[in-house]
Each structure stands twice: as C-alpha cells, then as structure tokens.
N, C-alpha and C. Protein backbone atom coordinates (compact mmCIF):
# COMPACT_ATOMS: atom_id res chain seq x y z
N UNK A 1 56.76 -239.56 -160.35
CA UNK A 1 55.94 -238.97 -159.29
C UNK A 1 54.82 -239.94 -158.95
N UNK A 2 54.42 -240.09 -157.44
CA UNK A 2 53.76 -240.82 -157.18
C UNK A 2 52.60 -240.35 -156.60
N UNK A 3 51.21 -240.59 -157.04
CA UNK A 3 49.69 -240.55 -156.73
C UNK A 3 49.31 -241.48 -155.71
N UNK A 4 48.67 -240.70 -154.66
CA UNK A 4 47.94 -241.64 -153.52
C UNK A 4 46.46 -240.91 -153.53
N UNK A 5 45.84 -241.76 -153.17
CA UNK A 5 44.82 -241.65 -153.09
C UNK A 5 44.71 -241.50 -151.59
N UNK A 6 43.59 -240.87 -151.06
CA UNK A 6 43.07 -240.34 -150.00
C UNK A 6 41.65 -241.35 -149.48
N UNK A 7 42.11 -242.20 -148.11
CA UNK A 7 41.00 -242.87 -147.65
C UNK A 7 39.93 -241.85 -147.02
N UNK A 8 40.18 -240.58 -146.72
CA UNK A 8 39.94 -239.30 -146.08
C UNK A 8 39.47 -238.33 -147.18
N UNK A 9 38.26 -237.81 -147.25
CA UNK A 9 38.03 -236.79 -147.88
C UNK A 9 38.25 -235.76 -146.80
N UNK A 10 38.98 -234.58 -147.86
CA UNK A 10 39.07 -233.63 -146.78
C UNK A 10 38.02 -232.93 -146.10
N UNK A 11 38.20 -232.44 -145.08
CA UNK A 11 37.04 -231.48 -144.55
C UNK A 11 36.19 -230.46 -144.92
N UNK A 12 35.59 -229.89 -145.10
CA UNK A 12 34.84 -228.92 -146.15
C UNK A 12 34.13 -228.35 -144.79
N UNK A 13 33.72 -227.25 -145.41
CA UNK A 13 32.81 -226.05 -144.76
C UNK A 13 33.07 -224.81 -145.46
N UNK A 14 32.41 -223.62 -144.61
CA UNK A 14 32.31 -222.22 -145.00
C UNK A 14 33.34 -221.46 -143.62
N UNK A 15 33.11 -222.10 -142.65
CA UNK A 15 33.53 -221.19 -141.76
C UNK A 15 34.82 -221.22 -141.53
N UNK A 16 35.70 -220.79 -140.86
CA UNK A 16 37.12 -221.04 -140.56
C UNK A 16 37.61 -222.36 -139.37
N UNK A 17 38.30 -223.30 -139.98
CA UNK A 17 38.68 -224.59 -139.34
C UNK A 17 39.17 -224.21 -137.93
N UNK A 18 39.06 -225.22 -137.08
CA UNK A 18 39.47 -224.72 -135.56
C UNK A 18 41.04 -225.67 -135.77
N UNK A 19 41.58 -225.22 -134.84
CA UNK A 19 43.21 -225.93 -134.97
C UNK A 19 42.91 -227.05 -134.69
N UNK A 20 41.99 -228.03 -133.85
CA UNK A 20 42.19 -229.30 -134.03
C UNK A 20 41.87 -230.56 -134.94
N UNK A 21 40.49 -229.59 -135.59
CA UNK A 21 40.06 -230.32 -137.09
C UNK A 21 41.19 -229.66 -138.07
N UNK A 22 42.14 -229.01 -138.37
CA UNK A 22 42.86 -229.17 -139.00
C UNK A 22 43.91 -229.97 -138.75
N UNK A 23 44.33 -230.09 -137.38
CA UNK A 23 45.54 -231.01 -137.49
C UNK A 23 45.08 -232.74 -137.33
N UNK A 24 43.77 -233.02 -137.06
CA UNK A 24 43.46 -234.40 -137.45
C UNK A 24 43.27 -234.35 -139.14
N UNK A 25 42.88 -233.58 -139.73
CA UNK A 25 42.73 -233.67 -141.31
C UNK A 25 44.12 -233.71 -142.13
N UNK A 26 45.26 -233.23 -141.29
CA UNK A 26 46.41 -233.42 -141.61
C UNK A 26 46.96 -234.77 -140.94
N UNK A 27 46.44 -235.11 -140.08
CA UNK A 27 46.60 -236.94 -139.42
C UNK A 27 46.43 -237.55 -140.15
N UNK A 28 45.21 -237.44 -140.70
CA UNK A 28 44.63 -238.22 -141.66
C UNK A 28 45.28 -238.53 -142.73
N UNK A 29 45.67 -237.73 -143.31
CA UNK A 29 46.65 -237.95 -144.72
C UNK A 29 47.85 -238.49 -144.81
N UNK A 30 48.42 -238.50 -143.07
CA UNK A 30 49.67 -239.15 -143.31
C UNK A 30 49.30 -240.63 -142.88
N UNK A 31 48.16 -241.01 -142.19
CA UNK A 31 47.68 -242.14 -142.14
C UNK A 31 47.28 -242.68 -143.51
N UNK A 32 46.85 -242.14 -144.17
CA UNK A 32 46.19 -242.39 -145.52
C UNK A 32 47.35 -242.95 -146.47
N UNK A 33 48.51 -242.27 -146.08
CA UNK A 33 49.63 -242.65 -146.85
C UNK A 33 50.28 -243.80 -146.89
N UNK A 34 50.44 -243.63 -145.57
CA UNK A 34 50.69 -245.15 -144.66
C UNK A 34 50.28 -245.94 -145.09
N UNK A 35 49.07 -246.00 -145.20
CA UNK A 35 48.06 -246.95 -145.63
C UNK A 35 48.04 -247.37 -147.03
N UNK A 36 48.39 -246.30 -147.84
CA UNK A 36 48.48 -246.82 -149.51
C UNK A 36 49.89 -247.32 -149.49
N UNK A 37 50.75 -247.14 -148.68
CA UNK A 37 52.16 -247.38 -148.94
C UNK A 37 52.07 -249.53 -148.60
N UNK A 38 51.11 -249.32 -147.62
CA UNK A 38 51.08 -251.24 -147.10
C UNK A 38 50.69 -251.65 -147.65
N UNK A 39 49.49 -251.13 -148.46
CA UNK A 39 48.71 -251.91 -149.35
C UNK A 39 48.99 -252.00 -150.73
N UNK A 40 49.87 -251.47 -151.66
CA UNK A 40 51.01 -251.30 -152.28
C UNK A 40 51.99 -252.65 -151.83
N UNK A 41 52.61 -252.81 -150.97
CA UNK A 41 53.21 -253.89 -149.95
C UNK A 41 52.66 -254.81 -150.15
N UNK A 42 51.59 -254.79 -150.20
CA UNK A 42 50.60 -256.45 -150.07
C UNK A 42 49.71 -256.69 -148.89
N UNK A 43 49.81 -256.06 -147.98
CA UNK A 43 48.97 -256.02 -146.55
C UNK A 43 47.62 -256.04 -146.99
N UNK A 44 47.00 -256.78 -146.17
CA UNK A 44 45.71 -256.61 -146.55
C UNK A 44 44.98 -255.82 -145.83
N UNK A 45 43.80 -255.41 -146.27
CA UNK A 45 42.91 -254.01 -145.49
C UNK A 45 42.59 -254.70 -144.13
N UNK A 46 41.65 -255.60 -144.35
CA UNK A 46 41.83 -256.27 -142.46
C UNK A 46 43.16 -256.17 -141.53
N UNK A 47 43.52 -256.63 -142.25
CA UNK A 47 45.05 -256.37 -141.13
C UNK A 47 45.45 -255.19 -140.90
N UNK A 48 45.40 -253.88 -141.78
CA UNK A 48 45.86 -252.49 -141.38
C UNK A 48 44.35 -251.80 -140.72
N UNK A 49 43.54 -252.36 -141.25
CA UNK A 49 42.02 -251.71 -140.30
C UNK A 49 42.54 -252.73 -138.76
N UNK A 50 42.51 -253.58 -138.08
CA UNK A 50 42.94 -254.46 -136.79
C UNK A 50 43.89 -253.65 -136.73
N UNK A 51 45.13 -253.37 -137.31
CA UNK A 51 46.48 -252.87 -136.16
C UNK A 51 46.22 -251.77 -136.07
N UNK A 52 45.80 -250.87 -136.66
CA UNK A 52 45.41 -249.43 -136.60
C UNK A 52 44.39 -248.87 -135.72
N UNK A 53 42.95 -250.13 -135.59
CA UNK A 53 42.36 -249.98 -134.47
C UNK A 53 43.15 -250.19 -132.73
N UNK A 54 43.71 -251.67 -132.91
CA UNK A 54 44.52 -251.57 -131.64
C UNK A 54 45.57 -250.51 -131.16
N UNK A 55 46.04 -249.66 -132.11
CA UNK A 55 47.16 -248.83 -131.86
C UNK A 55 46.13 -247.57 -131.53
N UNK A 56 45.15 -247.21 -132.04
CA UNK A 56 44.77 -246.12 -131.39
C UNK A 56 43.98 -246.53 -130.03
N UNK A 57 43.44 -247.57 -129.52
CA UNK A 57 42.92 -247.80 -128.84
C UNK A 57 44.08 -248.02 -127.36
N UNK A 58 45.09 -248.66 -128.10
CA UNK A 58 46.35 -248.35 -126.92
C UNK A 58 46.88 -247.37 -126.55
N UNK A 59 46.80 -246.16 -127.10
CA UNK A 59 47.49 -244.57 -127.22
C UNK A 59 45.98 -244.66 -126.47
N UNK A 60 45.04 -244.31 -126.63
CA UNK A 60 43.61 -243.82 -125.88
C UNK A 60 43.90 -244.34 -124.32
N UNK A 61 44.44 -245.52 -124.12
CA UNK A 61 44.15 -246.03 -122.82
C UNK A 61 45.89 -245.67 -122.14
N UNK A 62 46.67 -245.62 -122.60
CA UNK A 62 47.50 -244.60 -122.56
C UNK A 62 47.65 -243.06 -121.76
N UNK A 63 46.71 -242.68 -122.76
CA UNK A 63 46.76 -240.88 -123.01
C UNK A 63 45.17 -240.77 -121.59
N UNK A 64 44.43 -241.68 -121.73
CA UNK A 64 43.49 -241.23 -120.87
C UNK A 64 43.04 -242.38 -119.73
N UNK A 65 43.35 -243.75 -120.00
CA UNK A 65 43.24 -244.52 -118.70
C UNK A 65 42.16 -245.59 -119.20
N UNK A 66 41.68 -246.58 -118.77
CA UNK A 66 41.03 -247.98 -118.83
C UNK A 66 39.64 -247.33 -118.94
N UNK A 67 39.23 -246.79 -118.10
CA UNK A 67 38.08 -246.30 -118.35
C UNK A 67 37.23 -245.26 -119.41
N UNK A 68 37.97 -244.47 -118.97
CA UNK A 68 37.53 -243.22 -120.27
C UNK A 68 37.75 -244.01 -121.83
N UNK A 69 38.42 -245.02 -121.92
CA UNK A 69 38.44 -245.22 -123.13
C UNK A 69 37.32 -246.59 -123.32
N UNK A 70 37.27 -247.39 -122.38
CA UNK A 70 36.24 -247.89 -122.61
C UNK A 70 34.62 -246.99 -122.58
N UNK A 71 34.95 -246.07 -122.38
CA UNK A 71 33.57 -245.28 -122.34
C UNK A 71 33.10 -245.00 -123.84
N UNK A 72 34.57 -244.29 -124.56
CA UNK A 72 34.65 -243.72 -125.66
C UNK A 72 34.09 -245.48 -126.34
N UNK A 73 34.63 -246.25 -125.87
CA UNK A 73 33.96 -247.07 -127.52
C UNK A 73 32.72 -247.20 -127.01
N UNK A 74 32.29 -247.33 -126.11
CA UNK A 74 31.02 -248.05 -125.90
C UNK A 74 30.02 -246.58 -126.01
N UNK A 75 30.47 -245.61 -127.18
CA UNK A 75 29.45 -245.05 -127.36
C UNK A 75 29.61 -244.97 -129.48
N UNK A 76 30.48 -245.85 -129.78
CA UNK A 76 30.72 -246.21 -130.79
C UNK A 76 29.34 -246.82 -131.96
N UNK A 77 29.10 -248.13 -131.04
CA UNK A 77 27.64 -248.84 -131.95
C UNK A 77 26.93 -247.86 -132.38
N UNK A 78 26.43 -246.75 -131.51
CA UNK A 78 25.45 -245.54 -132.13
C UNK A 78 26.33 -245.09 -133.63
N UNK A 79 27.18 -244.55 -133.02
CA UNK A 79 27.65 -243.29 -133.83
C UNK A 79 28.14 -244.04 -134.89
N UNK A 80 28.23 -245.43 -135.35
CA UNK A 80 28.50 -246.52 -136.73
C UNK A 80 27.19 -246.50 -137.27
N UNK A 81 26.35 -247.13 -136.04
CA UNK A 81 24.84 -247.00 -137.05
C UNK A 81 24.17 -245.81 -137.60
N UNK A 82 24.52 -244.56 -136.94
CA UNK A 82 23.89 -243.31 -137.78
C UNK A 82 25.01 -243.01 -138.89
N UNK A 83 25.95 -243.59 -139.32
CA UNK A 83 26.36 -243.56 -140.73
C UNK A 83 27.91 -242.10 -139.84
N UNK A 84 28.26 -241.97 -138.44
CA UNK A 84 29.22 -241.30 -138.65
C UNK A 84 30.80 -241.51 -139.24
N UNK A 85 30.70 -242.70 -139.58
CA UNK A 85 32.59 -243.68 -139.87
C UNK A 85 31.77 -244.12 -141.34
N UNK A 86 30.74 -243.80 -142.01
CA UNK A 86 30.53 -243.98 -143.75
C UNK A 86 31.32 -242.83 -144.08
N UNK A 87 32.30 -243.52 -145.35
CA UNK A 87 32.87 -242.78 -145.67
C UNK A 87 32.20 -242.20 -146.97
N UNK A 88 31.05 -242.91 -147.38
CA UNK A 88 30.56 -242.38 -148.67
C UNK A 88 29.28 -241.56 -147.99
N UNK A 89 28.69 -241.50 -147.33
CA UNK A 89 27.71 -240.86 -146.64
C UNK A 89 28.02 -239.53 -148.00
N UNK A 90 26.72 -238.81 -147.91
CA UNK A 90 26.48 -237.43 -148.06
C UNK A 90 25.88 -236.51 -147.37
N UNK A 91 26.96 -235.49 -147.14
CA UNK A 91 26.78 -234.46 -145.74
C UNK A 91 26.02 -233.57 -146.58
N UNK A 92 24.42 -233.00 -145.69
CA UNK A 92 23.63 -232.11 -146.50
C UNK A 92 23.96 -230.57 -145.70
C-alpha cells in the first residue's frame, strides 16, 4: 500500500462546504497525487510548479479569454504577498 502525502491541507471550518470548495479540495488531491507520482519519477519541483502553472493558465485563457485572465494574474502580486498561496501560513 502506498502513502502520499498531501501538498494541500484540507479545508477546515465549522460551517457546511459550498459545492465548489469541495470539488477544488477534491482537485487538489488528485493534483497532489500527480505530483507525488512525478516526483517519485524524478521530475523536479520547478518543472511540475512551470507546467502546472502554464496548463492552468492555458485552460483560464481558454475557459475565459486573453483578458479576464490576464486580469486574474495581475491581481496575483497582492494576494502572494499577504501570505494567500503560503502553504504553512496559520489561519486564525
């Protein structure tokens, strides 16, 4: 039997999950898998952090168009510097 570890802590709260934070928290894990399965492989984390950024960033421009997705990153720098993509952060 095989143990993976989770790049994703799961979601936590009190209240009841809305259907779309559950089915990204279930994204997450099969990404997570993915991810231990390459790196296992030998891939290195730069290289699956780069293709993983370009692949969602191609599905974004895709799913919503040149613009809207350049909107979405360019509100990114904030939301890195207030610690929202720390994965060790502690939520009070």
């Amino acid at each position: 039997m095989r143990t993976t570890k989770s790049l994703f802590s799961p979601v936590s709260g009190t209240g009841p999950f809305e259907q779309g934070q559950v089915e990204r928290q279930i994204a997450l894990e099969y990404l997570a898998e993915a991810w231990n399965s390459a790196e296992e492989d030998g891939l290195e984390t730069a290289a699956l952090a780069h293709a993983s950024l370009f692949a969602a960033l191609a599905t974004f421009v895709r799913m919503h168009g040149d613009e809207a997705t350049a909107d979405l990153v360019a509100t990114l720098p904030d939301r890195i510097r207030t610690g929202e993509y720390n994965l060790d952060r502690i939520l009070q």
